[in-house]
PDB file of N, CA and C in Angstrom:
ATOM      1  N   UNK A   1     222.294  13.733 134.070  1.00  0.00           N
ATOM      2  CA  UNK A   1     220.866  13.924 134.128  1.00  0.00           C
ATOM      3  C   UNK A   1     220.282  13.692 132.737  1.00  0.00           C
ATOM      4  N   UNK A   2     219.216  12.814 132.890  1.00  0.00           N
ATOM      5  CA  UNK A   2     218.811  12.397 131.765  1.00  0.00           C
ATOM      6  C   UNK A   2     217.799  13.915 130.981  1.00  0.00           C
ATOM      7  N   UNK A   3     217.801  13.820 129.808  1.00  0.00           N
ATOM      8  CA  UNK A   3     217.348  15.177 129.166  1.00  0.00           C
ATOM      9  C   UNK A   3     217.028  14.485 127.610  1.00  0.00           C
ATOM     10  N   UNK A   4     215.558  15.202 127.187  1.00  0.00           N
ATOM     11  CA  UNK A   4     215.157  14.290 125.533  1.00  0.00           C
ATOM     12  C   UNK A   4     214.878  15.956 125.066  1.00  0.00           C
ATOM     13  N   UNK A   5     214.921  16.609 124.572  1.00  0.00           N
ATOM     14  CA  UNK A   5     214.373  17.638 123.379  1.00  0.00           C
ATOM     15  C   UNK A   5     213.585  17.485 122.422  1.00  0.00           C
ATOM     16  N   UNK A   6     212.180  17.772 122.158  1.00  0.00           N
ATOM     17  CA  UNK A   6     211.504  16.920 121.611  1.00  0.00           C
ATOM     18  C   UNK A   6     211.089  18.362 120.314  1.00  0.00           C
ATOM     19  N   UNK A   7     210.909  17.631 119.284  1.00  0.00           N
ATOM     20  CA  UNK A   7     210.718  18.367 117.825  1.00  0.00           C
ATOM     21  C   UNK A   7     209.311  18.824 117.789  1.00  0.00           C
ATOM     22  N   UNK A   8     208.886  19.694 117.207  1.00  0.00           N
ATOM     23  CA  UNK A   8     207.878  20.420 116.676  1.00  0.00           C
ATOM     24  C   UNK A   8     206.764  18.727 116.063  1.00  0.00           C
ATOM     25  N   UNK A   9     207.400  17.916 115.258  1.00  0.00           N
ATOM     26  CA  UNK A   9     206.371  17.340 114.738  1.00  0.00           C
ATOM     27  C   UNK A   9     206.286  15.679 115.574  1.00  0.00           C
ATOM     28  N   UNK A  10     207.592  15.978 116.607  1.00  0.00           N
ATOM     29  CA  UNK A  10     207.474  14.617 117.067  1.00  0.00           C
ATOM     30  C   UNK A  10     206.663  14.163 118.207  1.00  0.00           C
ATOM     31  N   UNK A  11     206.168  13.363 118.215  1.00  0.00           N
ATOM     32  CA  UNK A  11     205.369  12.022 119.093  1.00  0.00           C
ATOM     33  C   UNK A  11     205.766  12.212 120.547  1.00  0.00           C
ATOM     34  N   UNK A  12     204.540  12.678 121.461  1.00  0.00           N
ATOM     35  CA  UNK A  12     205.026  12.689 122.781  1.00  0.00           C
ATOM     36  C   UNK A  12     205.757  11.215 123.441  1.00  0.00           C
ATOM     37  N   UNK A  13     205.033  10.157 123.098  1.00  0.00           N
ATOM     38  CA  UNK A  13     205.277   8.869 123.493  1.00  0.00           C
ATOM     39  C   UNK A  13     206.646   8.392 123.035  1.00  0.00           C
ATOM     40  N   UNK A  14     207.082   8.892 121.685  1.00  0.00           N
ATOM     41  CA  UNK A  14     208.378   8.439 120.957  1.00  0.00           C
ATOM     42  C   UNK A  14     209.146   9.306 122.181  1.00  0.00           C
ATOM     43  N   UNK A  15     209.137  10.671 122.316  1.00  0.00           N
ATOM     44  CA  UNK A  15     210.142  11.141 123.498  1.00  0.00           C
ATOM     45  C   UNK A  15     210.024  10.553 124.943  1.00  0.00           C
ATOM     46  N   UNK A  16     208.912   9.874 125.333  1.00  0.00           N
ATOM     47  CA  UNK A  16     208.988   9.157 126.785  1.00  0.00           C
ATOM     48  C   UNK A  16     209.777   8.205 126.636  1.00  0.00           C
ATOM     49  N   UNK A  17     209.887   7.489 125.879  1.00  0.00           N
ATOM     50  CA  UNK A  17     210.646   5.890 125.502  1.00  0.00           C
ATOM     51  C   UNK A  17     211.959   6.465 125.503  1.00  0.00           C
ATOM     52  N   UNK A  18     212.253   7.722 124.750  1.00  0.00           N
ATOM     53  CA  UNK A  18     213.536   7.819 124.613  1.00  0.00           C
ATOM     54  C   UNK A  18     214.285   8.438 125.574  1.00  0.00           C
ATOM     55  N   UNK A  19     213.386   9.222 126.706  1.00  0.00           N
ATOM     56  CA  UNK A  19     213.732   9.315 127.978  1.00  0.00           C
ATOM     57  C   UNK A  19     214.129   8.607 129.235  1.00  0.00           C
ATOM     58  N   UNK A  20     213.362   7.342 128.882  1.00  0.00           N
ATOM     59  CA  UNK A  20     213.457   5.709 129.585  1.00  0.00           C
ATOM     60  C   UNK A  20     214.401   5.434 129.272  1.00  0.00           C
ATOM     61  N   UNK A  21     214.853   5.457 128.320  1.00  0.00           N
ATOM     62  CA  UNK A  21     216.180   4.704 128.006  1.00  0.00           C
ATOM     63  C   UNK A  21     216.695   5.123 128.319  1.00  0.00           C
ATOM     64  N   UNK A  22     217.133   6.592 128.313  1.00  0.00           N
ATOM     65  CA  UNK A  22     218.498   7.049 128.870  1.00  0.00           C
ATOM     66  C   UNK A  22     218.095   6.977 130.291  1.00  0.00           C
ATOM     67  N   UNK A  23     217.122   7.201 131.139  1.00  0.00           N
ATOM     68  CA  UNK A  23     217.430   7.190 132.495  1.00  0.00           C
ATOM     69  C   UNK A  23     217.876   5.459 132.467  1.00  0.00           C
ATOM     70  N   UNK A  24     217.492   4.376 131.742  1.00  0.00           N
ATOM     71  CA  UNK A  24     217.914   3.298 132.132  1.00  0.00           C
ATOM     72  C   UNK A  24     219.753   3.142 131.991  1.00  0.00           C
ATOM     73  N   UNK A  25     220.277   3.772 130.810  1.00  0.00           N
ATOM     74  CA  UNK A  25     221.280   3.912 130.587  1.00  0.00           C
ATOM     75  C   UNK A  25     222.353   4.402 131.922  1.00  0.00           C
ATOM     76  N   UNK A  26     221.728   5.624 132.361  1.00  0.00           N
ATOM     77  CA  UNK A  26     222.584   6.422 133.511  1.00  0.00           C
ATOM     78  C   UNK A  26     222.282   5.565 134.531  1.00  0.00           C
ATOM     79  N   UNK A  27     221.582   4.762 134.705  1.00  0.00           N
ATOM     80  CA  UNK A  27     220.947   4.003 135.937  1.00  0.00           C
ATOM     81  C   UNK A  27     220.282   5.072 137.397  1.00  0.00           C
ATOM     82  N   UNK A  28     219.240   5.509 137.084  1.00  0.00           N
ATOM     83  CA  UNK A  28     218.429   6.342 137.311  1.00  0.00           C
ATOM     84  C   UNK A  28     217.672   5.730 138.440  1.00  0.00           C
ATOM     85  N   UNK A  29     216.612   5.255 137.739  1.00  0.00           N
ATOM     86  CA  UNK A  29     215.928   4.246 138.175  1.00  0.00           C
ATOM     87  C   UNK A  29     216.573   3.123 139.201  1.00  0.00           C
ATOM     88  N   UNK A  30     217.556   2.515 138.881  1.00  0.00           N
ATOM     89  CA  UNK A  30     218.260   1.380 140.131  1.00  0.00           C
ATOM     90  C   UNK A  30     219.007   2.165 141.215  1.00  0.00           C
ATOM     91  N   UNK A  31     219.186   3.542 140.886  1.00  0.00           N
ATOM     92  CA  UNK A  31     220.014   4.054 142.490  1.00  0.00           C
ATOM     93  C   UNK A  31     218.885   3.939 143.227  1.00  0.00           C
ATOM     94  N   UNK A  32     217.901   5.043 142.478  1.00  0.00           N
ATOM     95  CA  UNK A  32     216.173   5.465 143.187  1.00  0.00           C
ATOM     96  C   UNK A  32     215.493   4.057 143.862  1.00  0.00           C
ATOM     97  N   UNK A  33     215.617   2.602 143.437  1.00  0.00           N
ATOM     98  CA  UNK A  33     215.039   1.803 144.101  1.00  0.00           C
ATOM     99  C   UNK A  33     216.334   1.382 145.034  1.00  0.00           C
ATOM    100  N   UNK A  34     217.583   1.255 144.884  1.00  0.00           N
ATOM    101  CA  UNK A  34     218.048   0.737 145.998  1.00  0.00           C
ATOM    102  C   UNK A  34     218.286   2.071 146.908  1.00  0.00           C
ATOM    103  N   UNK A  35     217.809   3.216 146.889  1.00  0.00           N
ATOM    104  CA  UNK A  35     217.885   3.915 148.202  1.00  0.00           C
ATOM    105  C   UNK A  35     216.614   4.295 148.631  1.00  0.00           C
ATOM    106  N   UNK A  36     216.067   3.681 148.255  1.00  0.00           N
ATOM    107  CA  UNK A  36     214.301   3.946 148.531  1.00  0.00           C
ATOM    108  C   UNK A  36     214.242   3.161 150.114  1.00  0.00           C
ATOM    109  N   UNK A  37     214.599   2.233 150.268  1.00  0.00           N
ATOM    110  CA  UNK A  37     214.946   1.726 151.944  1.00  0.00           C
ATOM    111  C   UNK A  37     216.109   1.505 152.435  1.00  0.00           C
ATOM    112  N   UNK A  38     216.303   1.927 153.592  1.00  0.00           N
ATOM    113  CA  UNK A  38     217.417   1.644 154.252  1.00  0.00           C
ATOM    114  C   UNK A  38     218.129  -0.021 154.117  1.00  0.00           C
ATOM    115  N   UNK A  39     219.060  -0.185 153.877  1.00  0.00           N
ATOM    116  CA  UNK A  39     219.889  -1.515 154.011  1.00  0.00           C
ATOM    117  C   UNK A  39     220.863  -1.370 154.736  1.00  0.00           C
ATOM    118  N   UNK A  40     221.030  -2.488 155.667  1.00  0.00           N
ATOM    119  CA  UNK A  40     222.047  -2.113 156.425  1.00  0.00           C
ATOM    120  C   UNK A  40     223.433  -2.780 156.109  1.00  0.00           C
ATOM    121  N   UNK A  41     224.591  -1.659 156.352  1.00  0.00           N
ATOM    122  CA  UNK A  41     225.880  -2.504 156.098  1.00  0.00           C
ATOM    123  C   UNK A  41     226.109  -3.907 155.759  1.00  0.00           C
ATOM    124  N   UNK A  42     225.983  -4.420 156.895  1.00  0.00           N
ATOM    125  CA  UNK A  42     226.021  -6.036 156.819  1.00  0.00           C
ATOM    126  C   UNK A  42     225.444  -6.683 156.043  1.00  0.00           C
ATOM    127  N   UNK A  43     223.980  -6.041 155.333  1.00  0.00           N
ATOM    128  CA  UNK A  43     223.378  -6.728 154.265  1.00  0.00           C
ATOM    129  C   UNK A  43     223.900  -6.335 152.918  1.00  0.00           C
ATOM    130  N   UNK A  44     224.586  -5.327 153.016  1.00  0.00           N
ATOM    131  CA  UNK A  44     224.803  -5.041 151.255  1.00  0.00           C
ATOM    132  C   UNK A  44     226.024  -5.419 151.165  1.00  0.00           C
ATOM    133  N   UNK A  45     227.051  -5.940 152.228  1.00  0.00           N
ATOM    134  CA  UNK A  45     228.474  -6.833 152.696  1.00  0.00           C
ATOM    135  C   UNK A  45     227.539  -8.224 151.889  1.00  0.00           C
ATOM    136  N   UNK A  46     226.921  -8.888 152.213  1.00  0.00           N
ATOM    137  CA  UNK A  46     226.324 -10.037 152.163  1.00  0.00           C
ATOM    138  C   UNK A  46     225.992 -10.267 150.363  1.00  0.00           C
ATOM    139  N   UNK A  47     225.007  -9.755 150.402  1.00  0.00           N
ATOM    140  CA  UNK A  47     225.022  -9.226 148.455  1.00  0.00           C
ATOM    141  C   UNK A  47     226.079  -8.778 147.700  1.00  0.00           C
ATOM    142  N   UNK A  48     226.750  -8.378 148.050  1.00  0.00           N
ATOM    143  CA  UNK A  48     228.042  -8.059 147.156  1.00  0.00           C
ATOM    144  C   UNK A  48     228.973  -9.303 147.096  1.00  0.00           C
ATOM    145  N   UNK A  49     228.316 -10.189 148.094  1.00  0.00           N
ATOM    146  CA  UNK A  49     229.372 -11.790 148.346  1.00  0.00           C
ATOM    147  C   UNK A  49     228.835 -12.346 146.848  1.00  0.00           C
ATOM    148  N   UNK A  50     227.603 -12.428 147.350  1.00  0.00           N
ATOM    149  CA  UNK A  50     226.566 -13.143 146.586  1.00  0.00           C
ATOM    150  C   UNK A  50     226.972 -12.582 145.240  1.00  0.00           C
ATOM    151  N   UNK A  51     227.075 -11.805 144.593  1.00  0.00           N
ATOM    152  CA  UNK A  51     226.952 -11.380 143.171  1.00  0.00           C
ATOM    153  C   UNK A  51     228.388 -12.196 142.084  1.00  0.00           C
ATOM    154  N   UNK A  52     229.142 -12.012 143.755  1.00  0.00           N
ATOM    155  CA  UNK A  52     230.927 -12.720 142.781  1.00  0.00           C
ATOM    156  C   UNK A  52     230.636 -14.050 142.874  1.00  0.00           C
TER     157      UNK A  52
END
């Protein structure tokens, strides 16, 4: 779980960015959009062809 601690004199915006990143890091964001709709078996069989 992504987590920033932010300092007494520091920049709200400097801690959003640095929160982005780590959720980009953990991949946060790409589970949340690929389970945002259903895919069915056979299609994510199909894409996983596609990627090799």
């Amino acid at each position: 779980m992504a987590e920033v601690r932010i300092e007494r004199n520091e920049d709200f915006e400097k801690a959003l960015r640095k929160f982005k990143v780590q959720c980009k890091k953990e991949g946060i964001i790409k589970r949340f959009r690929e389970r945002q709709y259903y895919t069915k078996p056979s299609q994510k069989r199909r894409e996983k062809r596609k990627k090799r």
